[in-house]
Protein backbone atom coordinates (compact mmCIF):
# COMPACT_ATOMS: atom_id res chain seq x y z
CA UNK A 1 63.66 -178.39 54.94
CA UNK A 2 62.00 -177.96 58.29
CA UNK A 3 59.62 -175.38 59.56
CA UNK A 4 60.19 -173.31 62.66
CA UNK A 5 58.18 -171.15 64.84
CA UNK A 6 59.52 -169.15 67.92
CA UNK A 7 57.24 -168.63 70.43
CA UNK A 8 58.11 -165.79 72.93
CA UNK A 9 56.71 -164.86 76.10
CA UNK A 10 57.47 -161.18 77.27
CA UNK A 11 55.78 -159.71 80.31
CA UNK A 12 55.90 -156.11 80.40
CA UNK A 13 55.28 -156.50 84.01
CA UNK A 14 58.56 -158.00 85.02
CA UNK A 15 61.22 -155.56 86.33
CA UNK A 16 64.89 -155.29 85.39
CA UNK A 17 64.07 -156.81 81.42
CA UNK A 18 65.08 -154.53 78.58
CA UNK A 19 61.77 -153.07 76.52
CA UNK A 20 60.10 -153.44 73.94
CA UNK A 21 57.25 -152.56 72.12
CA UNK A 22 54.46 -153.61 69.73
CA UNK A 23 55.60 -151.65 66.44
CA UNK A 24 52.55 -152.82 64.08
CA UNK A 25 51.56 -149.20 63.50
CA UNK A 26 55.18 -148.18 62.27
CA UNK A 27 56.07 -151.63 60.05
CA UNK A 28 56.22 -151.99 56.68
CA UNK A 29 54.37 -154.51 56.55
CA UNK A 30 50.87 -153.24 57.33
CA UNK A 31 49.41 -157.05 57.07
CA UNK A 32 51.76 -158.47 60.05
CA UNK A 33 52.06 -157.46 63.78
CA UNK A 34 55.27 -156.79 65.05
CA UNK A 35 56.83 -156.52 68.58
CA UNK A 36 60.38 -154.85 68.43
CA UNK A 37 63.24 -156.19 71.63
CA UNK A 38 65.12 -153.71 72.66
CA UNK A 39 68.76 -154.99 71.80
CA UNK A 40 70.75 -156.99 75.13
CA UNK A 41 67.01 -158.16 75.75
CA UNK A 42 67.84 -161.68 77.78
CA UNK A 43 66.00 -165.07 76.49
CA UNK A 44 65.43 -168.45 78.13
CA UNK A 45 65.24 -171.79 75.67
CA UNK A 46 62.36 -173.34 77.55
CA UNK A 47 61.26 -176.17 75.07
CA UNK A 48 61.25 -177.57 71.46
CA UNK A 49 58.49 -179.47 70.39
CA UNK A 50 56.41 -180.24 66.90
CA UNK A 51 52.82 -179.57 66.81
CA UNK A 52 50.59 -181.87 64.61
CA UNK A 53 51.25 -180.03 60.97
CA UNK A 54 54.94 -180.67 61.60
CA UNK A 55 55.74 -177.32 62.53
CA UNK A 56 58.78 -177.37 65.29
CA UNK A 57 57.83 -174.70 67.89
CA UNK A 58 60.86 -173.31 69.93
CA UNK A 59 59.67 -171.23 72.79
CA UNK A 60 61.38 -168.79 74.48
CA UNK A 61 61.14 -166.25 77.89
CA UNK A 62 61.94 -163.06 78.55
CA UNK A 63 64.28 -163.21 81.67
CA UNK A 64 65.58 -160.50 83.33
CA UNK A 65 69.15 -160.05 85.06
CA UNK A 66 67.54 -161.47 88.63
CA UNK A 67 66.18 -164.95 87.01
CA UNK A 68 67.76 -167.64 89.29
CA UNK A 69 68.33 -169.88 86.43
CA UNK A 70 70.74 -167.44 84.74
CA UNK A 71 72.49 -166.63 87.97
CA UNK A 72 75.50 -169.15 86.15
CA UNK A 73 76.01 -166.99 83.54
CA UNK A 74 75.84 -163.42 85.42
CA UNK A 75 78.11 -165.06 87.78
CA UNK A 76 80.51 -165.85 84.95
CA UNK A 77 80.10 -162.41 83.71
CA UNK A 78 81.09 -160.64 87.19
CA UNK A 79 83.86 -162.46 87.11
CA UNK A 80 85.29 -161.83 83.68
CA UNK A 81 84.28 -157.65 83.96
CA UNK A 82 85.80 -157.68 87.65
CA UNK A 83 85.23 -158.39 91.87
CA UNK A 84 82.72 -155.67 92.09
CA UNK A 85 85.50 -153.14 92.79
CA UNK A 86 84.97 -149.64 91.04
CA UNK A 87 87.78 -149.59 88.42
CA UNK A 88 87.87 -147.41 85.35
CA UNK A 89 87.56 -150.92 83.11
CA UNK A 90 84.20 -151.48 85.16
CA UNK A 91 82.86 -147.86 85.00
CA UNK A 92 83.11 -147.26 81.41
CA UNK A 93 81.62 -150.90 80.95
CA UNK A 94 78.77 -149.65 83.36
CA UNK A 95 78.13 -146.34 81.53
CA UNK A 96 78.52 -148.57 78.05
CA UNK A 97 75.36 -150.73 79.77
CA UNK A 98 73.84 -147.55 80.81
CA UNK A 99 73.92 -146.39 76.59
CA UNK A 100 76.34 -143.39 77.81
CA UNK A 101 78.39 -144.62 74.55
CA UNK A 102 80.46 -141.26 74.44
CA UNK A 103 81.48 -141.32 78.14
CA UNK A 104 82.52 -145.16 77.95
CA UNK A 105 84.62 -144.50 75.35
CA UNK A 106 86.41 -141.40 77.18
CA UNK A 107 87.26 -143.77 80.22
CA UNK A 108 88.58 -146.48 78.35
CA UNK A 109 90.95 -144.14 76.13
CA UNK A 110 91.87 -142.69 79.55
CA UNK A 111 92.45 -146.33 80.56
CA UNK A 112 94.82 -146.77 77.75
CA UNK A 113 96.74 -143.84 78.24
CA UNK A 114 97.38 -144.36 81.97
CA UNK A 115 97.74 -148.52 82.10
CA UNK A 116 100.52 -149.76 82.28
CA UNK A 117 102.21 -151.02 79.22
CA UNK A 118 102.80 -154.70 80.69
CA UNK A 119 99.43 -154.81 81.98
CA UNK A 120 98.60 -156.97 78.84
CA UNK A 121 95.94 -158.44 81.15
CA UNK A 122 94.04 -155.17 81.23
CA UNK A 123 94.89 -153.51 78.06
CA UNK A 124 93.34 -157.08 76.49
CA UNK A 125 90.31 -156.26 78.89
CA UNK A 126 89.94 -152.73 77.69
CA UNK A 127 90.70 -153.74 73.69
CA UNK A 128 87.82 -156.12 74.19
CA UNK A 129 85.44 -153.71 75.94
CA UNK A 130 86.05 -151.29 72.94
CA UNK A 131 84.79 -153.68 70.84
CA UNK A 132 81.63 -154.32 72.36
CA UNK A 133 80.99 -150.25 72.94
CA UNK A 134 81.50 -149.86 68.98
CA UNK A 135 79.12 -152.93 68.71
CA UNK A 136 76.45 -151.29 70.36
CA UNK A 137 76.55 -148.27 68.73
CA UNK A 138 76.27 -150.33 65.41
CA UNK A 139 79.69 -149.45 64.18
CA UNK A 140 80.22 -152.95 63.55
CA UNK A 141 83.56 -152.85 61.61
CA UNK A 142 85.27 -150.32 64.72
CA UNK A 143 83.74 -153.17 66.74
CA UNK A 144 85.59 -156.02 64.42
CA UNK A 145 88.97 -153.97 64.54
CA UNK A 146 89.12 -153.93 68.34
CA UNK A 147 87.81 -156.94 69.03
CA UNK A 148 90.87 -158.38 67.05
CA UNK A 149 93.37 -156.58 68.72
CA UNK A 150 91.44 -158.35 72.07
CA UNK A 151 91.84 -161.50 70.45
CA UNK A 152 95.66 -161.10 69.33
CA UNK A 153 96.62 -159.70 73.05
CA UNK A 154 94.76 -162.59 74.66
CA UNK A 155 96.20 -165.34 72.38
CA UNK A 156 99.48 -163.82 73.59
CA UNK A 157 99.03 -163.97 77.41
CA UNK A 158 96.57 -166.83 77.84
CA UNK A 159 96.41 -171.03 77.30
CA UNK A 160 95.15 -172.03 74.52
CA UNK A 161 91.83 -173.31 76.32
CA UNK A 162 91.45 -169.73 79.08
CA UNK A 163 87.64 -169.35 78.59
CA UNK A 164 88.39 -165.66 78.03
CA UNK A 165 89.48 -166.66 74.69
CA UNK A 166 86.19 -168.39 74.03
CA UNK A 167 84.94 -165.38 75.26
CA UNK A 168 86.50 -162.91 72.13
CA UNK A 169 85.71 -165.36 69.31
CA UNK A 170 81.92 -165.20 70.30
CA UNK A 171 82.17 -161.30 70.47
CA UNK A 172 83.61 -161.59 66.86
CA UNK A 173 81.15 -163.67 65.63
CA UNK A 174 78.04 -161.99 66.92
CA UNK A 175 79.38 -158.57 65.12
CA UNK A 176 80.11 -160.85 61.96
CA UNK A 177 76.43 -162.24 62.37
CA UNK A 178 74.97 -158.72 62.62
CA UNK A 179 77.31 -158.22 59.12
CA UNK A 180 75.54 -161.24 57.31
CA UNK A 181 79.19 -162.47 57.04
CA UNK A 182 77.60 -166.04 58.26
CA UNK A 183 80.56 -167.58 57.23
CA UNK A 184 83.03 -165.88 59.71
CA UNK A 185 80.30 -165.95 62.40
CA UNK A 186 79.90 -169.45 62.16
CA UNK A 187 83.60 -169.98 62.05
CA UNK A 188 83.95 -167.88 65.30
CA UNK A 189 81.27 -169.92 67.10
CA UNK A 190 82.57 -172.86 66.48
CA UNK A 191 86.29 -172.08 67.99
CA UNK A 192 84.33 -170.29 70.96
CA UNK A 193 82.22 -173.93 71.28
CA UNK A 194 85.39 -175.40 71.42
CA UNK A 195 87.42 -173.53 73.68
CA UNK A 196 84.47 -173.42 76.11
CA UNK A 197 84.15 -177.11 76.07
CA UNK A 198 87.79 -177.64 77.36
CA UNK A 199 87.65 -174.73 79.66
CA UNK A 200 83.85 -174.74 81.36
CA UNK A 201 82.73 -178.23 80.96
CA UNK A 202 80.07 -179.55 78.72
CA UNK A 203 76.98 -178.62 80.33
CA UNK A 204 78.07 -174.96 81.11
CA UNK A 205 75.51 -171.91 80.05
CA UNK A 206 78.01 -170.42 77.46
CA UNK A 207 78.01 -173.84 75.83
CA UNK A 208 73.68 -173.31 75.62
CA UNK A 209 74.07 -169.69 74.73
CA UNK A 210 76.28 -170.78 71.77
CA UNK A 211 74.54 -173.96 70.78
CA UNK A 212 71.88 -171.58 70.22
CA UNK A 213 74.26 -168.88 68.58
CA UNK A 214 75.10 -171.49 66.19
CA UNK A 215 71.38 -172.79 65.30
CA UNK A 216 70.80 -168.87 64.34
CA UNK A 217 73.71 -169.11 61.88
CA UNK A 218 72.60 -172.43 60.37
CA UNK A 219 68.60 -170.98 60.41
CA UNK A 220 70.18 -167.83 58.31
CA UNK A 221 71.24 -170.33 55.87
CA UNK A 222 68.14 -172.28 55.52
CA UNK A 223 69.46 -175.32 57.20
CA UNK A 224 66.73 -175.88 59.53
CA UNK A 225 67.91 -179.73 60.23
CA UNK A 226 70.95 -178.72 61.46
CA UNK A 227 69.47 -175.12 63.55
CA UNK A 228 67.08 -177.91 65.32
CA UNK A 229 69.91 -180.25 65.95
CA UNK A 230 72.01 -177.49 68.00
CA UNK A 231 68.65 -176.14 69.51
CA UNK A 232 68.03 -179.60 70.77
CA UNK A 233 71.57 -179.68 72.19
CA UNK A 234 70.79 -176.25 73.53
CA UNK A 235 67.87 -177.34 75.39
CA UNK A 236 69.47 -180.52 76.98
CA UNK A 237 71.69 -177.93 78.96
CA UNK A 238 69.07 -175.24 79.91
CA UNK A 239 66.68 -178.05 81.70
C-alpha cells in the first residue's frame, strides 16, 4: 500500500472559482484544520511526485471557468448544453448552475410537456439535465432514475461510440460514487473511458478528468497502486 497526499492551492483572490472556506472552528475534529470546496469547485492535476519518506504528493489548483488550459473542456461543454442560443434546455441548465433548483426543474417539466414527442434528441437532453438538477440537490437516487432514462433514450438514437454517451455513464457514476456504490461507479467510468477513447481521441480532457475519476474510485478502495497508476495517466494528458 502506498501513501498519498493532495496538495491544493486555492486563492481566494481569483475571480469566477466557486468558494470555500476554512471550517476548523465547526469540525469534528477539533485536532485537524479543515477547508470545505464548495461543490462544482474546478481542479487542475498539476504534478505527481514522491518526497523523500515515500510519500506520493499529488498537487492540485483551483481553476476557475476562464483558465486557458481548460478552455477544451468548457468548449466541449458549450457544445453538448447548446450554440449559446437562449432555449428553455439552456435556461433551466443556467438557473440549475445559478442553485435556483426549484425554477430549473419548472422549465424542464415545461420542456417535457411542450417538446415534441420525436424530439428524442432533446427529450434525451432534458432526461439528462434532470439528473444532474436532482444530483445537486443531493437527491441522488431521483438523480440515478433520470439519468437512466438519459442513458436508455441516448443508446436508442446515438452510435455506439457518440461521446454523449460517454457523457451519461460518467453522470451515473459520479452519483453512484457520491452513494459509496464504488462498484457501479467504477463500472460506469470505465464504459465512459471507453466510449471517450473511440469518440475524442486519447489525449482529450474528458479522458484526464476520468483517469482521475477512476484513481478516486480505486483510492476509496485502498488501492493506492492502481489510484497512482491512473493519476499518472491523468497527468501525461494535462501537461
Amino acid at each position: 500500500m502506498q501513501r498519498i497526499l493532495f496538495e491544493i492551492d486555492g486563492d481566494p483572490r481569483l475571480e469566477g472559482i466557486r468558494p470555500f472556506a476554512n471550517i476548523t472552528t465547526l469540525s469534528y475534529f477539533p485536532g485537524e484544520e479543515e477547508v470545505l470546496f464548495m461543490l462544482g469547485s474546478i481542479f487542475r492535476l498539476v504534478n505527481i511526485d514522491q518526497n523523500d519518506r515515500g510519500i506520493w504528493i499529488v498537487r492540485l489548483t483551483l481553476c476557475n471557468n476562464s483558465d486557458p488550459d481548460l478552455q477544451a473542456v468548457f468548449d466541449y461543454m458549450k457544445n453538448q448544453y447548446g450554440n449559446g442560443e437562449t432555449t428553455i434546455l439552456s435556461l433551466g441548465f443556467i438557473l440549475a448552475q445559478m442553485g435556483k433548483y426549484d425554477e430549473a426543474e419548472k422549465y424542464y417539466r415545461r420542456l417535457l410537456k411542450e417538446i415534441n414527442p420525436t424530439d428524442y434528441e432533446d427529450i434525451s437532453a432534458c432526461y439528462h439535465n434532470f439528473g444532474n438538477l436532482f444530483d445537486d440537490k443531493g437527491d441522488y437516487q431521483s438523480s440515478l432514475d433520470w439519468h437512466h432514462k438519459a442513458l436508455e433514450s441516448m443508446i436508442k438514437i446515438f452510435k455506439s461510440d457518440d461521446s454523449r454517451i460517454a457523457t451519461s455513464f460518467n453522470s451515473i457514476a459520479a452519483v453512484h460514487s457520491k452513494m459509496n456504490n464504488y462498484d457501479e461507479a467504477l463500472d460506469c467510468y470505465l464504459k465512459a473511458l471507453k466510449i471517450w477513447k473511440q469518440a475524442l481521441g486519447e489525449e482529450h480532457p474528458n479522458i484526464g478528468q476520468c483517469l482521475s475519476n477512476i484513481a478516486g474510485i480505486y483510492q476509496m478502495y485502498g488501492k493506492s497502486s492502481d489510484a497512482l497508476e491512473y493519476l499518472q495517466k491523468a497527468l501525461i494528458i494535462y501537461q
